[in-house]
Protein backbone atom coordinates (compact mmCIF):
# COMPACT_ATOMS: atom_id res chain seq x y z
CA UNK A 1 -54.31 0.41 12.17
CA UNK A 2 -51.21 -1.65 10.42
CA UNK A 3 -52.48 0.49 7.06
CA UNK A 4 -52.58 3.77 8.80
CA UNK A 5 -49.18 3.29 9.79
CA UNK A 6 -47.72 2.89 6.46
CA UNK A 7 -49.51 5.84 4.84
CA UNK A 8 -48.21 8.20 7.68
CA UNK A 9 -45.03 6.57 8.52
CA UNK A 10 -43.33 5.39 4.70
CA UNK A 11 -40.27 6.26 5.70
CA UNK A 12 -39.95 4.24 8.86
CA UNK A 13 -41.15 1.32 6.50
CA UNK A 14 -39.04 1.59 4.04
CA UNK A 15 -36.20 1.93 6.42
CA UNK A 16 -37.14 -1.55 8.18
CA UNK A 17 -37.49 -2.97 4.59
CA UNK A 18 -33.79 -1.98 3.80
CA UNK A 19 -32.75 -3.25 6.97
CA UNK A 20 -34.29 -6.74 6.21
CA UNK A 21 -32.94 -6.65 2.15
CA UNK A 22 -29.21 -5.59 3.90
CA UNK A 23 -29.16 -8.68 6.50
CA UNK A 24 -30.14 -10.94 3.77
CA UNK A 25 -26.73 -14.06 2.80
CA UNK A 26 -26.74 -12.78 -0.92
CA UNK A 27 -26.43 -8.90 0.34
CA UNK A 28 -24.18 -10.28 3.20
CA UNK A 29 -22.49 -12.24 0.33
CA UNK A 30 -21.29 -10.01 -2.34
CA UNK A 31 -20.42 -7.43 1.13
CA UNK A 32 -17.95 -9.79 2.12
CA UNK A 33 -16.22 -11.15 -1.02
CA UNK A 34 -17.17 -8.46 -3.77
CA UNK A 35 -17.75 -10.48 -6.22
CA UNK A 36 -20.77 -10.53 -8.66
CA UNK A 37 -23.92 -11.12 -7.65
CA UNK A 38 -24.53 -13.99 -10.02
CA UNK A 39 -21.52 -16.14 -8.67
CA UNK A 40 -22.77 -15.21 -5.16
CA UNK A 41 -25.94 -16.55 -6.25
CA UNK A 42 -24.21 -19.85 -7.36
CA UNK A 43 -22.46 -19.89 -3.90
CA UNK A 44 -25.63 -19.88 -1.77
CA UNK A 45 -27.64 -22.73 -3.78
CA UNK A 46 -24.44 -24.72 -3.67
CA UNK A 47 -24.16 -23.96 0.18
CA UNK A 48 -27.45 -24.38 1.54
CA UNK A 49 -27.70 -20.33 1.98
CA UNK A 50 -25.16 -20.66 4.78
CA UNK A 51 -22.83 -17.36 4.31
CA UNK A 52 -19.32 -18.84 5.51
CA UNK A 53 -19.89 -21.63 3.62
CA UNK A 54 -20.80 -20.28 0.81
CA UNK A 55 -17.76 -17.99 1.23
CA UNK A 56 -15.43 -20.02 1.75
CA UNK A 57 -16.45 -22.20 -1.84
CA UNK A 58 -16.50 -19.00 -3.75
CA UNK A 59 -12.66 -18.14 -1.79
CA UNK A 60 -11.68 -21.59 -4.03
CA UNK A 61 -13.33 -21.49 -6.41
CA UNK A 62 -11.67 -17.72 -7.36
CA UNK A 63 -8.60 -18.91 -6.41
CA UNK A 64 -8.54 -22.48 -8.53
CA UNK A 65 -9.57 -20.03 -11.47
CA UNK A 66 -7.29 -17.25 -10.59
CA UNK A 67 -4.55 -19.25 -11.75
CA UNK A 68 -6.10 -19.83 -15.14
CA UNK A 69 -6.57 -15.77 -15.06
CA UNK A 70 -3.77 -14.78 -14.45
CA UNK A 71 -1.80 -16.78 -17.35
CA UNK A 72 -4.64 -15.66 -19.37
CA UNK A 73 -4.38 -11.69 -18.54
CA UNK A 74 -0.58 -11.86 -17.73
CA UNK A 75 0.35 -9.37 -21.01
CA UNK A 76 -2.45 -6.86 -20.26
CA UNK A 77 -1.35 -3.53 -19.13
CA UNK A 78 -1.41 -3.15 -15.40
CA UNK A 79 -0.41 0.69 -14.70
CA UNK A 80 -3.52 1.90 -12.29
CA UNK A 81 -3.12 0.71 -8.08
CA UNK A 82 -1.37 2.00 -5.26
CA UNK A 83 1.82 2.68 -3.59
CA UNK A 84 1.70 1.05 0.01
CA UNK A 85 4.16 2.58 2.85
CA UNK A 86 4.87 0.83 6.51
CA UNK A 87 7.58 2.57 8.92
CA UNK A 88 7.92 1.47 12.35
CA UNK A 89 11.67 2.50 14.65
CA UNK A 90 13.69 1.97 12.12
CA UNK A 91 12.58 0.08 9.17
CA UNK A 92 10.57 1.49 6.18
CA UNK A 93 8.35 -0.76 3.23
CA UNK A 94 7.34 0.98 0.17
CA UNK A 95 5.42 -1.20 -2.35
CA UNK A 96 3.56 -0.59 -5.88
CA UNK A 97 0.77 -3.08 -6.53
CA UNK A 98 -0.94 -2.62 -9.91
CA UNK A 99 -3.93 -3.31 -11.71
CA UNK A 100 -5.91 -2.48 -15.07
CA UNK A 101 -8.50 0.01 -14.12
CA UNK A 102 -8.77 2.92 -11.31
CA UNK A 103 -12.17 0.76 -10.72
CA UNK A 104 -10.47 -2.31 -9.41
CA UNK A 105 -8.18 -0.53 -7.48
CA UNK A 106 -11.19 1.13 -5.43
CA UNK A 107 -12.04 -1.97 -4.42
CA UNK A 108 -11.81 -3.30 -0.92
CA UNK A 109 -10.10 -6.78 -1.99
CA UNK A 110 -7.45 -4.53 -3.99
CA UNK A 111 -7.06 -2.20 -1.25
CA UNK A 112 -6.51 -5.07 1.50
CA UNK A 113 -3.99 -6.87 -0.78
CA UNK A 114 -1.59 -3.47 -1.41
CA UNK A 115 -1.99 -2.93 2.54
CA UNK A 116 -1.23 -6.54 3.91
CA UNK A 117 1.77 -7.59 1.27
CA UNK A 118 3.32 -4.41 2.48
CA UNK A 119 2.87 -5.59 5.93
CA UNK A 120 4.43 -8.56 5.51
CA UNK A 121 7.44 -7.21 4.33
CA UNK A 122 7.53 -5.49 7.19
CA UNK A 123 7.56 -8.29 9.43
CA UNK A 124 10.65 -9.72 7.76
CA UNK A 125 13.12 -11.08 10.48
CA UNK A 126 16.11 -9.29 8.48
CA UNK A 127 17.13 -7.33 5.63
CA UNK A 128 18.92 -9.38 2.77
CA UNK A 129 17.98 -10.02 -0.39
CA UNK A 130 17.53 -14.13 1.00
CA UNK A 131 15.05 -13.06 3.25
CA UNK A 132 12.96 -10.57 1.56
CA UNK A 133 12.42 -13.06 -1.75
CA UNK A 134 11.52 -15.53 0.79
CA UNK A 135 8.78 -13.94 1.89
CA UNK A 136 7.04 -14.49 -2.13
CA UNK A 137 7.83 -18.28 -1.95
CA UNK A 138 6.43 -18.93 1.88
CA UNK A 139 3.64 -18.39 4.09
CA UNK A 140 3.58 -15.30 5.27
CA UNK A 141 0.79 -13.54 7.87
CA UNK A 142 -2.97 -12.83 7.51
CA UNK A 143 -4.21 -11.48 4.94
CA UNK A 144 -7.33 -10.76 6.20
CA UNK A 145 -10.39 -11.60 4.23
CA UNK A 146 -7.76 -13.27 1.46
CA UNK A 147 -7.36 -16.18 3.77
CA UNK A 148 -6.15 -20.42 3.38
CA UNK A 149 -3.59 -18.66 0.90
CA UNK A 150 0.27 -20.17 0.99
CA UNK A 151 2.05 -17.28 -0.52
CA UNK A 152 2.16 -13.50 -1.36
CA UNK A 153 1.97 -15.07 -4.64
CA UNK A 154 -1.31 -16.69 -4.13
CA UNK A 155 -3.16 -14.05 -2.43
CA UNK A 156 -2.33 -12.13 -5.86
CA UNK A 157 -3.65 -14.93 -7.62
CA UNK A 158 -6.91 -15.32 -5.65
CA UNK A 159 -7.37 -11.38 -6.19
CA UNK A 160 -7.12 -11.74 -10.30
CA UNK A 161 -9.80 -14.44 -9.52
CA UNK A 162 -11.56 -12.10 -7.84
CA UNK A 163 -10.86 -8.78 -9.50
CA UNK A 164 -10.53 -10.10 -13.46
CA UNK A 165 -7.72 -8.10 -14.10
CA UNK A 166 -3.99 -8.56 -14.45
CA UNK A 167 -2.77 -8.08 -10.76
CA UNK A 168 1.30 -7.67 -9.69
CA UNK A 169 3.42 -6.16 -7.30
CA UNK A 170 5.73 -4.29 -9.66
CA UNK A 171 8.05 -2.64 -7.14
CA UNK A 172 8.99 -3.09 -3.34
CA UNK A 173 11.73 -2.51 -1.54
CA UNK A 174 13.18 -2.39 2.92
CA UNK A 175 15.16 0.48 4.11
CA UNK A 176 16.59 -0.31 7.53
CA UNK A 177 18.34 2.32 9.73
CA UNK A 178 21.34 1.50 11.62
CA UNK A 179 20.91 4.78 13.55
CA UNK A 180 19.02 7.74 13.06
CA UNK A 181 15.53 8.33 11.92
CA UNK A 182 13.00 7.39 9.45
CA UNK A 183 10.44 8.95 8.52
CA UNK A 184 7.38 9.06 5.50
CA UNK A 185 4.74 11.20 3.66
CA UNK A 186 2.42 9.21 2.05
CA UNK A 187 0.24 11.72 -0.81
CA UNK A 188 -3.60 10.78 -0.56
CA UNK A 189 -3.38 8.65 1.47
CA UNK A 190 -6.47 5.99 2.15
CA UNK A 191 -5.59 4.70 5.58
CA UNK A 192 -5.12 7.84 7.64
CA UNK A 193 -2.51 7.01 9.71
CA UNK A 194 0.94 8.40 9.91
CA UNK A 195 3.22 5.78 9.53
CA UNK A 196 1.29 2.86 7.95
CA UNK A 197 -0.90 3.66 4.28
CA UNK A 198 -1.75 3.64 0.97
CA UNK A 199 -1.79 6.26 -1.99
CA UNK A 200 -0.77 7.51 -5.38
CA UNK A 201 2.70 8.71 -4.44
CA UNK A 202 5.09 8.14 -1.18
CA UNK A 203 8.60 9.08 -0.08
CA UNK A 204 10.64 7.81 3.05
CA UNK A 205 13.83 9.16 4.30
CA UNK A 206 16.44 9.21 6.69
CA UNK A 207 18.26 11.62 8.88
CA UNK A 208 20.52 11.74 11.51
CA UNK A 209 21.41 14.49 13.91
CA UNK A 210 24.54 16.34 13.44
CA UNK A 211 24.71 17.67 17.02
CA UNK A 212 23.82 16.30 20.13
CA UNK A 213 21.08 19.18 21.12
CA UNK A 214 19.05 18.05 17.95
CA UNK A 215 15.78 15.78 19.70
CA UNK A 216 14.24 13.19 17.96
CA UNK A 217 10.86 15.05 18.58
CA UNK A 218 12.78 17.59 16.58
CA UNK A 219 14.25 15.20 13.82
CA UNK A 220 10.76 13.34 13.44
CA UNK A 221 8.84 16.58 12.72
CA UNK A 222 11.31 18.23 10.43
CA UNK A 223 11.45 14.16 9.03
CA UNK A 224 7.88 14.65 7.77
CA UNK A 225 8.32 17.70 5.71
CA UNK A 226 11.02 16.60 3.97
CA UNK A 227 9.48 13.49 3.24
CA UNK A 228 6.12 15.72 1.87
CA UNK A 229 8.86 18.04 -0.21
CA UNK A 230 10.07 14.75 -2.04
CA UNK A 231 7.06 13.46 -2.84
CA UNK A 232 6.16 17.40 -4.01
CA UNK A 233 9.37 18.07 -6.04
CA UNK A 234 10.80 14.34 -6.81
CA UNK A 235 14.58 15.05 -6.59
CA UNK A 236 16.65 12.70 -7.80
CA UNK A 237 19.30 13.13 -5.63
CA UNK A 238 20.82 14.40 -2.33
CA UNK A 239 23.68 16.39 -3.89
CA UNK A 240 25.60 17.78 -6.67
CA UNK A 241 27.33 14.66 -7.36
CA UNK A 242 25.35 12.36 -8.27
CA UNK A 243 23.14 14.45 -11.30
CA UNK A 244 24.44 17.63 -13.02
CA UNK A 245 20.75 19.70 -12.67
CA UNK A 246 20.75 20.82 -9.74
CA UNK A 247 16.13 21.44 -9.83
CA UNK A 248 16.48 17.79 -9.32
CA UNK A 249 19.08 18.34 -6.28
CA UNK A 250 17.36 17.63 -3.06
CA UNK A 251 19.55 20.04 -1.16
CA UNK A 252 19.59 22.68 -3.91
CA UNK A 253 16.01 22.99 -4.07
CA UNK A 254 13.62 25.47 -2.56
CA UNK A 255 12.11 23.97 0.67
CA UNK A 256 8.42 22.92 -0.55
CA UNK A 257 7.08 24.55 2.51
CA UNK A 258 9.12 28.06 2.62
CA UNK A 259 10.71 28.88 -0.54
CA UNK A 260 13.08 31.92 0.98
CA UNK A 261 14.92 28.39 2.14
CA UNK A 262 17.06 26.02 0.33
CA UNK A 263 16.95 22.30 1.98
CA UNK A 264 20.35 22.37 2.11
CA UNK A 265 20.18 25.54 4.49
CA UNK A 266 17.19 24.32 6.56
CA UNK A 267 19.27 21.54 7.39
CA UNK A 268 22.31 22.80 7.85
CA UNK A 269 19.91 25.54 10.16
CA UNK A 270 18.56 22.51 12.05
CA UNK A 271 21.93 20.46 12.13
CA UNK A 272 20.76 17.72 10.78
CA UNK A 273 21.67 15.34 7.66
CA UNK A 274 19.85 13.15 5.07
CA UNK A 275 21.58 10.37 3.92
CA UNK A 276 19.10 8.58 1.91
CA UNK A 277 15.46 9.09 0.86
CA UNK A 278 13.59 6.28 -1.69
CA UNK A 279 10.56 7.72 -3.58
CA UNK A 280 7.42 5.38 -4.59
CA UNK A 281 5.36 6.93 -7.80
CA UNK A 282 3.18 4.51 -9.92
CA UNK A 283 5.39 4.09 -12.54
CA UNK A 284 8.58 5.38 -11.28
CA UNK A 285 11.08 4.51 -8.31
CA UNK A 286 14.19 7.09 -7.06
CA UNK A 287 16.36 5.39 -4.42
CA UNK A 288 19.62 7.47 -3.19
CA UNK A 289 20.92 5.40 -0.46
CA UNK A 290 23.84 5.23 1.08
CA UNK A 291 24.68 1.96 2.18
CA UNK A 292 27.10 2.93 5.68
CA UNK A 293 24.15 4.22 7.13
CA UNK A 294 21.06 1.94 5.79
CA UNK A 295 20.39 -1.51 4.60
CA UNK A 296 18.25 -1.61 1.16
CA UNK A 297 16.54 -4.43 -0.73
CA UNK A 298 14.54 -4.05 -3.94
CA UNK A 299 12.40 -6.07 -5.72
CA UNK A 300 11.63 -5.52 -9.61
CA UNK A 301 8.81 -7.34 -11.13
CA UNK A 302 10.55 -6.66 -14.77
CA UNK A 303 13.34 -8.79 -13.35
């Protein structure tokens, strides 16, 4: 009977067989911490085969040799990750968290640590430049499956322990509105949300309406495209005076999404005004802001 049923019905077995293999602690394992199967391996015989446990000592054990890592792999090249973008009423994050390889930054652990450091900045009580370096040298919120870290810092650190490659936030920087809107496009972005994400290239900027009939229905939606036409044609600056080519003019420049418009005319059409926009490619950082309208704090890495 049992033997009949395999011949006729394989699939059905080998579907209840891949259920089993899938629910077993080393599968369960190397799901929940990515790492190799060899050091989950380690973890389980040192644990008992209990999963949290054994999760937890390979969480310590990558962090205690993160450190050792990440002096070690410090001077590699780290030019492959993400840009991460948070904006919420009136207060925009951009980050850039690199790594070695494209590989590594597929990763889930890579992934969670772009998304949740940008986070955190987000959550900063205020904008100064006390504040947002405060937030590397305390404890800031969950980090998800990165957890009994102290710092941003150390949730870095327990990545390269992780991950084996050089890890760093390179870039990251606040823009707070005093009035007005913000608003984002975030290129390829992994997360699929409108305001909150991560990708290859991002751009946030601000407007305010020049006439009292403009809605901020109005100023949102128009706030998106402009935010997709920086991130599509990377000016460099809002007007004339501040760079003498005028492709690299935001205003002078053909509207990304109808090119029988200048930006400058579409907003003049629209009455409304930009008055800062920062742009996030790995690599490269524009940031026109002007400082009676927003607050704006950077961080370099290089520095």
């Amino acid at each position: 009977m049992w033997r009949s049923f395999l011949v006729c019905n394989p699939s059905i077995y080998l579907k209840r067989l891949g259920s089993s293999v899938a629910r077993s602690p080393l599968a369960q394992l190397r799901k929940r911490t990515n790492l190799p199967l060899n050091k989950c391996k380690e973890a389980l015989v040192n644990c008992d085969n209990d999963v949290v446990t054994a999760e937890k000592w390979l969480l310590e054990k990558a962090e205690k040799e993160g450190w050792l890592k990440a002096e070690k792999l410090s001077g590699r090249d780290a030019t492959q990750g993400y840009v991460g973008v948070m904006v919420q009423r009136n207060r925009a994050v951009l980050t850039e968290v690199n790594c070695e390889t494209d590989f590594v930054a597929r990763t889930d652990v890579f992934k969670d640590l772009t998304r949740v450091i940008t986070a955190e900045l987000h959550q900063m009580a205020n904008v100064s430049d006390s504040t947002f370096m405060k937030v590397f040298q305390e404890a800031p919120g969950d980090l998800g499956p990165l957890t009994d870290y102290k710092t941003v810092s150390d949730a870095i650190i327990k990545a390269i322990g992780q991950l084996s490659e050089n890890i760093k936030l390179s870039h990251a920087c606040v823009l707070e509105a005093k009035e007005g809107s913000i608003s984002t496009f975030i290129y390829n972005n992994l997360l699929q949300t409108s305001h909150f994400g991560i990708g290859t290239y991002a751009a946030v900027l601000h407007l305010k309406a020049e006439s009292e009939l403009v809605s901020d229905n109005d100023i949102h939606s128009l706030g998106k495209k402009l935010a997709q036409h920086v991130v599509g044609l990377n000016p460099k600056s809002i007007d004339t005076t501040e760079v003498t080519s005028s492709s690299e003019v935001l205003l002078k420049q053909p509207f990304l999404l109808d090119n029988s418009l200048l930006v400058g005319e579409l907003l003049e059409r629209e009455r409304v005004k930009v008055t800062s926009f920062v742009s996030y490619r790995l690599g490269e950082v524009t940031a026109v802001v002007d400082e009676d309208e927003c607050q704006f704090v950077s961080y370099n890495h290089s520095t």
